[in-house]
PDB file of N, CA and C in Angstrom:
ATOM      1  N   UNK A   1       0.859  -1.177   0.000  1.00  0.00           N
ATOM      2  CA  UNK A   1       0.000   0.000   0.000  1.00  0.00           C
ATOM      3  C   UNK A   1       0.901   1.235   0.000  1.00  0.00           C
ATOM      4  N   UNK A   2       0.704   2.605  -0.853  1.00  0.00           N
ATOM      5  CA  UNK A   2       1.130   3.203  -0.938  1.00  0.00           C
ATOM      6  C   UNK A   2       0.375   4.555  -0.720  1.00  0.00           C
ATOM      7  N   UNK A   3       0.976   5.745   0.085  1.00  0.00           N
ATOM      8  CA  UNK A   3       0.349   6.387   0.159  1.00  0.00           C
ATOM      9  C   UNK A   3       0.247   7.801  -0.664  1.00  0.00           C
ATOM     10  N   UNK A   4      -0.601   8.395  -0.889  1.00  0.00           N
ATOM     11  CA  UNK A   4      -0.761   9.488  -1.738  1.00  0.00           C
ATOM     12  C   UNK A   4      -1.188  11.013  -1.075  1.00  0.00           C
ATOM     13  N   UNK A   5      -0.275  11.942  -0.836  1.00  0.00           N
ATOM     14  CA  UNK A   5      -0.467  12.752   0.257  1.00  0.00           C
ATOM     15  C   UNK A   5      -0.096  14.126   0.136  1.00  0.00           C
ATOM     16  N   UNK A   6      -0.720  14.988   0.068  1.00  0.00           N
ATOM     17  CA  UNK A   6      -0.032  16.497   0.062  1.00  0.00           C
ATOM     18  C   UNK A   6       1.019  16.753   0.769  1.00  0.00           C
ATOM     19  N   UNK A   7       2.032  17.129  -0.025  1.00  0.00           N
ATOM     20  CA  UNK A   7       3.345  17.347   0.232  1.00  0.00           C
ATOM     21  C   UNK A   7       3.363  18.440   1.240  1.00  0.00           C
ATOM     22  N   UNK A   8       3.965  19.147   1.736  1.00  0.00           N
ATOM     23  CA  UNK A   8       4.456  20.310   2.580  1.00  0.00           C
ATOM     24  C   UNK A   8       5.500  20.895   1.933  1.00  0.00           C
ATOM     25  N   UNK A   9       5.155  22.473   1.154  1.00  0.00           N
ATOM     26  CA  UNK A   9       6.461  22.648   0.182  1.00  0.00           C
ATOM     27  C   UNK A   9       6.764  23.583   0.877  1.00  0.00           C
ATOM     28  N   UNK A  10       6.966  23.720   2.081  1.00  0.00           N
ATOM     29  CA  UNK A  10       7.786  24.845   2.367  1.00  0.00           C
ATOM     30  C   UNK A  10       6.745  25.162   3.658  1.00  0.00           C
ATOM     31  N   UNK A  11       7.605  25.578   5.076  1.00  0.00           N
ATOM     32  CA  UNK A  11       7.694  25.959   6.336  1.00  0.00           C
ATOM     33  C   UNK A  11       6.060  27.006   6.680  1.00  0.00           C
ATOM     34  N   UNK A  12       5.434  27.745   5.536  1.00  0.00           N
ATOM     35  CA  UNK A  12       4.772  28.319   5.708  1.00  0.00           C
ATOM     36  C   UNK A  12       3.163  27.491   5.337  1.00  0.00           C
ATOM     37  N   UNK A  13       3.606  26.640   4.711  1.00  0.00           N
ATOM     38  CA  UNK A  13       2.447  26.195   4.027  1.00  0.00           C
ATOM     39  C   UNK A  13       1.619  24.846   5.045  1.00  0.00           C
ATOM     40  N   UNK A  14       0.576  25.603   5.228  1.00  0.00           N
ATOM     41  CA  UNK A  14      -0.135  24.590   6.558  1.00  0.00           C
ATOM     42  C   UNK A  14      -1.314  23.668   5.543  1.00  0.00           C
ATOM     43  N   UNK A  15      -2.014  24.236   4.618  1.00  0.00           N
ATOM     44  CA  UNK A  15      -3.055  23.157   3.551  1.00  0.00           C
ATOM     45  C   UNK A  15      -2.767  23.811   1.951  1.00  0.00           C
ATOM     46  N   UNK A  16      -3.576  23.032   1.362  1.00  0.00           N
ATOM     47  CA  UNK A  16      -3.792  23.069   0.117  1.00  0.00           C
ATOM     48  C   UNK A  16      -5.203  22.799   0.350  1.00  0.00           C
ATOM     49  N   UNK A  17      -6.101  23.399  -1.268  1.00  0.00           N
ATOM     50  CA  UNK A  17      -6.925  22.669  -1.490  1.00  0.00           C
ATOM     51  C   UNK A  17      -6.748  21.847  -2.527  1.00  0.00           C
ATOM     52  N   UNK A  18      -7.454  20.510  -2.424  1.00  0.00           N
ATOM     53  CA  UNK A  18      -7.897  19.834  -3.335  1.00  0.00           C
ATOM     54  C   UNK A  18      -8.954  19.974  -4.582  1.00  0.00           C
ATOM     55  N   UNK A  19      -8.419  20.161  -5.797  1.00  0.00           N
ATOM     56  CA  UNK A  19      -9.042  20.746  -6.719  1.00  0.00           C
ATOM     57  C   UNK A  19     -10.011  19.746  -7.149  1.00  0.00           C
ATOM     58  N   UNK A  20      -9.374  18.998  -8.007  1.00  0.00           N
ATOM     59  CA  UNK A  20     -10.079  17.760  -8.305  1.00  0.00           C
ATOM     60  C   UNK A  20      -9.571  16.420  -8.077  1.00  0.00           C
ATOM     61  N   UNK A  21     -10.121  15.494  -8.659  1.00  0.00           N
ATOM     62  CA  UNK A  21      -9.726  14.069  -8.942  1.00  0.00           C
ATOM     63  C   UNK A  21      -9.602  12.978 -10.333  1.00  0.00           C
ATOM     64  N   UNK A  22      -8.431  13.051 -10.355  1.00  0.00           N
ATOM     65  CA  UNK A  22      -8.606  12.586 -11.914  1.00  0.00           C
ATOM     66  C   UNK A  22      -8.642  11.307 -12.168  1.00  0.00           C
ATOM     67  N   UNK A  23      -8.635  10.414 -11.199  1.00  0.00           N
ATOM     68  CA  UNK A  23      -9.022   8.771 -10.993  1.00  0.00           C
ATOM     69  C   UNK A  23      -9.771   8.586  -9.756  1.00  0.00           C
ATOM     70  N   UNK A  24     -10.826   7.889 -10.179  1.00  0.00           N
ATOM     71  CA  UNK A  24     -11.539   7.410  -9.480  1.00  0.00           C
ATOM     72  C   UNK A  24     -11.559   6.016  -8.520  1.00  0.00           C
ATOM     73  N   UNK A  25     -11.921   5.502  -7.494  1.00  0.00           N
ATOM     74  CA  UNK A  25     -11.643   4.477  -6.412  1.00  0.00           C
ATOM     75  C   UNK A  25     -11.686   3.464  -7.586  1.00  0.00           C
ATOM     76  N   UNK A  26     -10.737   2.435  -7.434  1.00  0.00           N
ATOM     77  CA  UNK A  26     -11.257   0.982  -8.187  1.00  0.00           C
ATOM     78  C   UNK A  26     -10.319   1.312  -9.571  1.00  0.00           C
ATOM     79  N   UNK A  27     -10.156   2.597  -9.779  1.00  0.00           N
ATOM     80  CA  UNK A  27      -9.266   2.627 -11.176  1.00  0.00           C
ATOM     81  C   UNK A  27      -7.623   2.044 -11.517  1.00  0.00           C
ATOM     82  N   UNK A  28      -7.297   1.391 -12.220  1.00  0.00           N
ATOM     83  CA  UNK A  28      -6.074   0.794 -11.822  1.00  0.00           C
ATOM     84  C   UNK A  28      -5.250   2.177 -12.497  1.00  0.00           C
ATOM     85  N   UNK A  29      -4.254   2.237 -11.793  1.00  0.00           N
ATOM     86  CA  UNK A  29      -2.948   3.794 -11.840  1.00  0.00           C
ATOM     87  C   UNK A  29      -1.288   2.701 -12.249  1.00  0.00           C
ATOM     88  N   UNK A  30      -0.441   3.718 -12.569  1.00  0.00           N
ATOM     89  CA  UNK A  30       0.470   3.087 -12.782  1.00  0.00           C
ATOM     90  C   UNK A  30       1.146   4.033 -12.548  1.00  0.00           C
ATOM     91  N   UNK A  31       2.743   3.535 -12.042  1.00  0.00           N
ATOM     92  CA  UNK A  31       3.397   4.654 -11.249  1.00  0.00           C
ATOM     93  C   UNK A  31       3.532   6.155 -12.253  1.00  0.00           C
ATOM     94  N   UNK A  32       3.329   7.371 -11.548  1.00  0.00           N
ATOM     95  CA  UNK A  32       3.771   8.015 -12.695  1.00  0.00           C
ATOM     96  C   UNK A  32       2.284   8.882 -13.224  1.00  0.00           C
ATOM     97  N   UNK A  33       1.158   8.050 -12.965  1.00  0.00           N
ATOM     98  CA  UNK A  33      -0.170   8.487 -13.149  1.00  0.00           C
ATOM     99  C   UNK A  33      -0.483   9.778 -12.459  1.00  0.00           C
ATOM    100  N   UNK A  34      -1.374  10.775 -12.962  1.00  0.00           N
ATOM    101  CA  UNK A  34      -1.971  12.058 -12.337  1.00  0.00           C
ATOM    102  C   UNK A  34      -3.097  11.574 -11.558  1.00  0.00           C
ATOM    103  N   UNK A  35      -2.891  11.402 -10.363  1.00  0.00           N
ATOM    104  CA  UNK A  35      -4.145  10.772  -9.453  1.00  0.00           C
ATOM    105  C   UNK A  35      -5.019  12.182  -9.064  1.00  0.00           C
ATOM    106  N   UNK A  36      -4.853  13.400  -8.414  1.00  0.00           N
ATOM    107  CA  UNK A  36      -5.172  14.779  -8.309  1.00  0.00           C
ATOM    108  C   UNK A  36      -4.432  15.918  -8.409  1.00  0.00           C
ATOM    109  N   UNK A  37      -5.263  16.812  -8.541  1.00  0.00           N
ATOM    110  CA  UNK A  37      -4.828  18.037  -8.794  1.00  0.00           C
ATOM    111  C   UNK A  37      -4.648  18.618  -6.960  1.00  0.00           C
ATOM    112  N   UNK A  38      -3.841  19.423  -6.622  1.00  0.00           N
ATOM    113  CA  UNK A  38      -3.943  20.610  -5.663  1.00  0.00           C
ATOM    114  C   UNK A  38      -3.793  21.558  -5.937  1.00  0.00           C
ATOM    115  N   UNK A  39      -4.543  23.112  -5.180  1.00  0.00           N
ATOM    116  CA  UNK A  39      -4.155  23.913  -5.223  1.00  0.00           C
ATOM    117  C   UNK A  39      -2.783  24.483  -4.035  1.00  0.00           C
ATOM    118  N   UNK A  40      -1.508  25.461  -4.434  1.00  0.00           N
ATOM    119  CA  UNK A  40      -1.394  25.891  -2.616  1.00  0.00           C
ATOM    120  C   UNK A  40      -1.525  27.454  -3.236  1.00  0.00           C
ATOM    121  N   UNK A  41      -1.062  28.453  -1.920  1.00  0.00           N
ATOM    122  CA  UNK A  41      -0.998  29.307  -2.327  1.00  0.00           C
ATOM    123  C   UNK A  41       0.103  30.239  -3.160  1.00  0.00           C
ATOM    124  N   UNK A  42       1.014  29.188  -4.141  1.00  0.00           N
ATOM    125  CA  UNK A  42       1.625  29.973  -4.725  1.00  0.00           C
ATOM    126  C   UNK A  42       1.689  29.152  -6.255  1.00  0.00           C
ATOM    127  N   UNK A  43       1.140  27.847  -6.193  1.00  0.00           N
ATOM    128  CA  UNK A  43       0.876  26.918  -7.640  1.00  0.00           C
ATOM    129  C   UNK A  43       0.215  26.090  -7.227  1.00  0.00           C
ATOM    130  N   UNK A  44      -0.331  25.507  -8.492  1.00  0.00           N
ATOM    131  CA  UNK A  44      -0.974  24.352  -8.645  1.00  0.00           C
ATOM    132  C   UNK A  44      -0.260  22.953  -8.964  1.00  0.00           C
ATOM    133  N   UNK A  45      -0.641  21.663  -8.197  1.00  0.00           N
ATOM    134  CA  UNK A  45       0.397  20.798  -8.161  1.00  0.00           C
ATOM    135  C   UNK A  45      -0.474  19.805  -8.817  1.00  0.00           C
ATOM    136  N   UNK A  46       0.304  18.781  -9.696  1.00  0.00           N
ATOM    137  CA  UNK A  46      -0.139  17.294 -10.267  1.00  0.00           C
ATOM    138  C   UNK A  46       0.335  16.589  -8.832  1.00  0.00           C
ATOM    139  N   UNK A  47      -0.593  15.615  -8.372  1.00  0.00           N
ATOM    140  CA  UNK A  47      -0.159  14.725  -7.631  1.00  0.00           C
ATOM    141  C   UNK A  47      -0.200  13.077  -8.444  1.00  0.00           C
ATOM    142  N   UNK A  48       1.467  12.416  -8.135  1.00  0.00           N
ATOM    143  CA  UNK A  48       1.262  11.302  -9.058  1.00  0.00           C
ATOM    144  C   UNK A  48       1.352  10.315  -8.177  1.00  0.00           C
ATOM    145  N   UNK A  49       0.639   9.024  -8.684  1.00  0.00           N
ATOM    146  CA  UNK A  49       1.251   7.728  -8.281  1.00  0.00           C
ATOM    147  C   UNK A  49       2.798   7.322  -8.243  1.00  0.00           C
ATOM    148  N   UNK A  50       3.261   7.043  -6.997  1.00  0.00           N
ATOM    149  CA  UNK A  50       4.475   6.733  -7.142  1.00  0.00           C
ATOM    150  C   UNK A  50       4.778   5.281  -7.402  1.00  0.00           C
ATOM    151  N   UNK A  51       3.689   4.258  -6.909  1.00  0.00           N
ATOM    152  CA  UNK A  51       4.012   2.757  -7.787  1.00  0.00           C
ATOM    153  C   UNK A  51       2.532   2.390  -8.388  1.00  0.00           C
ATOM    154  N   UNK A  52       2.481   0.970  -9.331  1.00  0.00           N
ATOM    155  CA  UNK A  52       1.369   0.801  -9.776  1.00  0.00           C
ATOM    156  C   UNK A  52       0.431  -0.226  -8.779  1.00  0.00           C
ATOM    157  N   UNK A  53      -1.013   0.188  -9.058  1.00  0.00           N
ATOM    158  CA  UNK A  53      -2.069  -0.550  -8.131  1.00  0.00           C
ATOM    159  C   UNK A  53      -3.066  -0.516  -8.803  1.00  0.00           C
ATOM    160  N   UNK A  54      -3.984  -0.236  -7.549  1.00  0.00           N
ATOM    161  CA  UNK A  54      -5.741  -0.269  -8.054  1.00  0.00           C
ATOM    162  C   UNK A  54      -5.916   0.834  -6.546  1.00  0.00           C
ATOM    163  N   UNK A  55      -6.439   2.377  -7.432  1.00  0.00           N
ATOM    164  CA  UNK A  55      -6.616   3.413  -6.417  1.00  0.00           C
ATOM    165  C   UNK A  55      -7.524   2.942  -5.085  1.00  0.00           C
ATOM    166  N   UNK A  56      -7.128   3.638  -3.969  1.00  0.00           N
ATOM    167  CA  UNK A  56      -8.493   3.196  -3.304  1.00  0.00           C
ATOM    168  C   UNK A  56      -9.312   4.259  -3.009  1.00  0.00           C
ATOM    169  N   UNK A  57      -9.614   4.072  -1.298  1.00  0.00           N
ATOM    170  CA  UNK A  57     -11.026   5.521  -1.601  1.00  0.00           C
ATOM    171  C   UNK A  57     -10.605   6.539  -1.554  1.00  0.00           C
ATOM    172  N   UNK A  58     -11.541   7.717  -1.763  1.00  0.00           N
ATOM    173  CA  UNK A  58     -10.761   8.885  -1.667  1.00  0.00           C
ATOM    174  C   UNK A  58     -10.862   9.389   0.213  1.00  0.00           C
ATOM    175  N   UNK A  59      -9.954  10.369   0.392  1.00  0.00           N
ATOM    176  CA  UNK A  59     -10.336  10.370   1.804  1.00  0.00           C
ATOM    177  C   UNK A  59     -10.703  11.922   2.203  1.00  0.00           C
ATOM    178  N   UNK A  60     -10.295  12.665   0.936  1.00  0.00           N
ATOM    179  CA  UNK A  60     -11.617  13.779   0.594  1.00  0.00           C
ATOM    180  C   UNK A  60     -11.974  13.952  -0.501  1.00  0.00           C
ATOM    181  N   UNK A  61     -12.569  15.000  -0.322  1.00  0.00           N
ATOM    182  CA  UNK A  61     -13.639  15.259  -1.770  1.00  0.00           C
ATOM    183  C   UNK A  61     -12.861  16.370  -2.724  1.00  0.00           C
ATOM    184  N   UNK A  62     -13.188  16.341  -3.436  1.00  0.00           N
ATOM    185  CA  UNK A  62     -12.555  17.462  -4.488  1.00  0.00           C
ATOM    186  C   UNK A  62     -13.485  18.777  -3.886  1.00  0.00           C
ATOM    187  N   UNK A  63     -12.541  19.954  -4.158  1.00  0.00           N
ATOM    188  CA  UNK A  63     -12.675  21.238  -3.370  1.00  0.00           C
ATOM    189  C   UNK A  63     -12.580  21.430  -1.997  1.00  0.00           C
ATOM    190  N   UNK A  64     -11.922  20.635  -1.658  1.00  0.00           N
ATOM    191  CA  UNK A  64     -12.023  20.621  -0.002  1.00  0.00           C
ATOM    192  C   UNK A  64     -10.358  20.876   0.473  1.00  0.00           C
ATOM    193  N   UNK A  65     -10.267  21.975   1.241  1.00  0.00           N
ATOM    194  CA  UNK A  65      -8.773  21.767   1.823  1.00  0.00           C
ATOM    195  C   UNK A  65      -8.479  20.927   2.970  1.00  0.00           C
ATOM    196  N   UNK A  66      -7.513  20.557   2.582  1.00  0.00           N
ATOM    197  CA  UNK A  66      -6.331  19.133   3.007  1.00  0.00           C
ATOM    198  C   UNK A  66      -5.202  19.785   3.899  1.00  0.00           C
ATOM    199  N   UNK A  67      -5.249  19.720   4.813  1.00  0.00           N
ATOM    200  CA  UNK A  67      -3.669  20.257   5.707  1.00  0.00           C
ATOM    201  C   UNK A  67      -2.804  19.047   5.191  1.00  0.00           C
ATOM    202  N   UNK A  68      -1.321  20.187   4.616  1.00  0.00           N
ATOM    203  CA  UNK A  68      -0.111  19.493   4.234  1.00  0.00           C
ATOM    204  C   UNK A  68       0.461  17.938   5.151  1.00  0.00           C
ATOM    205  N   UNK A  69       0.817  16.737   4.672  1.00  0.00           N
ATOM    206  CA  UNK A  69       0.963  16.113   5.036  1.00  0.00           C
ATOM    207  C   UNK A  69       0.157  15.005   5.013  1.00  0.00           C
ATOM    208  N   UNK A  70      -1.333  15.391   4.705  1.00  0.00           N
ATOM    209  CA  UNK A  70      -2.305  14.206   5.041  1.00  0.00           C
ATOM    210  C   UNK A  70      -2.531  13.254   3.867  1.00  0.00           C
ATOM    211  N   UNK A  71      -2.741  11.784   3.903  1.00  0.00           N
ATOM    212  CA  UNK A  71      -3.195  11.084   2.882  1.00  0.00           C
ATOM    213  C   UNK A  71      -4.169  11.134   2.314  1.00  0.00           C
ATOM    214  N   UNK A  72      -4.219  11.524   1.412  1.00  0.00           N
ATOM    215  CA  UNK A  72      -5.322  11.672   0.048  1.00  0.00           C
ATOM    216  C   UNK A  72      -6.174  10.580  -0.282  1.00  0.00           C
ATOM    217  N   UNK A  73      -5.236   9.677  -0.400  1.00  0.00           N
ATOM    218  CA  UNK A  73      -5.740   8.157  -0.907  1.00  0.00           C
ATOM    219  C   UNK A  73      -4.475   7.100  -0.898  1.00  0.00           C
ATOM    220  N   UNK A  74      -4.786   5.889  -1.387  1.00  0.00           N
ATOM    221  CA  UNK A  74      -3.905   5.133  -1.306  1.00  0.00           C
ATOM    222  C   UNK A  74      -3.474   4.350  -2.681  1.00  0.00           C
ATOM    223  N   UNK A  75      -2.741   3.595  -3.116  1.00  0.00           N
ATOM    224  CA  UNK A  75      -2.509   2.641  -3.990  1.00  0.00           C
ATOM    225  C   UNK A  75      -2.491   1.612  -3.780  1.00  0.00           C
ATOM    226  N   UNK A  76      -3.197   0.296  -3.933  1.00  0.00           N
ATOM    227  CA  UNK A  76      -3.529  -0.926  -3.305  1.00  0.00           C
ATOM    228  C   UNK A  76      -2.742  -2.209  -4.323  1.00  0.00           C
ATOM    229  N   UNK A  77      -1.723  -2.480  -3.560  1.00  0.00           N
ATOM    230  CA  UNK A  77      -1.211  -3.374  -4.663  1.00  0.00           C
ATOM    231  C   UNK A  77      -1.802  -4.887  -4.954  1.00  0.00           C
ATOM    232  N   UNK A  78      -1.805  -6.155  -5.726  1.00  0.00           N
ATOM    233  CA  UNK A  78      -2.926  -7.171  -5.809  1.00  0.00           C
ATOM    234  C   UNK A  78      -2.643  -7.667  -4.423  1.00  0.00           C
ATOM    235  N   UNK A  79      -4.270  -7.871  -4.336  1.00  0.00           N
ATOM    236  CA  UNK A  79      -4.477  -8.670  -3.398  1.00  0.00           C
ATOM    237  C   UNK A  79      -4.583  -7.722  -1.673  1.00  0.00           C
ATOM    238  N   UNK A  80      -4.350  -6.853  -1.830  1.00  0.00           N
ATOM    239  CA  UNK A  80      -4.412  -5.608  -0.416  1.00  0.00           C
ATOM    240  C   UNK A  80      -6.301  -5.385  -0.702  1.00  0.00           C
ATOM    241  N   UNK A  81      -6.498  -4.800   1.078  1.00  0.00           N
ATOM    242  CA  UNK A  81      -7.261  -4.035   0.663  1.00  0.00           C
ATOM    243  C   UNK A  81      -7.277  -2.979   1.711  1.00  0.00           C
ATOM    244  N   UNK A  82      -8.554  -2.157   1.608  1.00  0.00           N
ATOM    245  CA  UNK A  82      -8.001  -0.844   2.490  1.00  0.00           C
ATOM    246  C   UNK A  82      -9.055  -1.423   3.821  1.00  0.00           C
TER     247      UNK A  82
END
């Protein structure tokens, strides 16, 4: 299981929001994939899969801010589940 999580780019930055979602739970990703978008307050970030799976749930919703650090979602490799 892998986790998928808003980064912390820097000392000032406490959330992002979450813009959208560009895979949905159950979708299989491969490392490298655009799983969501964030906003922070100085750019907008691609968030990717870092290995390949089958996404799992989301653990928010699109438009919703996320304090830096937290898991987004996961990557479920065969045979895992959440």
């Amino acid at each position: 299981m892998e986790e998928i999580f808003v980064p912390a780019l820097g000392m000032a930055m406490d959330n992002a929001m979450l813009l959208e979602w560009l895979k949905q739970p159950g979708d299989v990703v491969n490392a490298g994939d655009v799983v969501a978008v964030i906003e922070t307050d100085k750019t907008t970030l691609d968030l990717p899969a870092e290995t390949s799976g089958v996404l799992g749930k989301h653990r928010y919703a699109a438009n919703t801010e996320v304090p830096a650090g937290n898991t987004i979602a996961v990557v479920l490799a065969p045979g895992e589940v959440e």
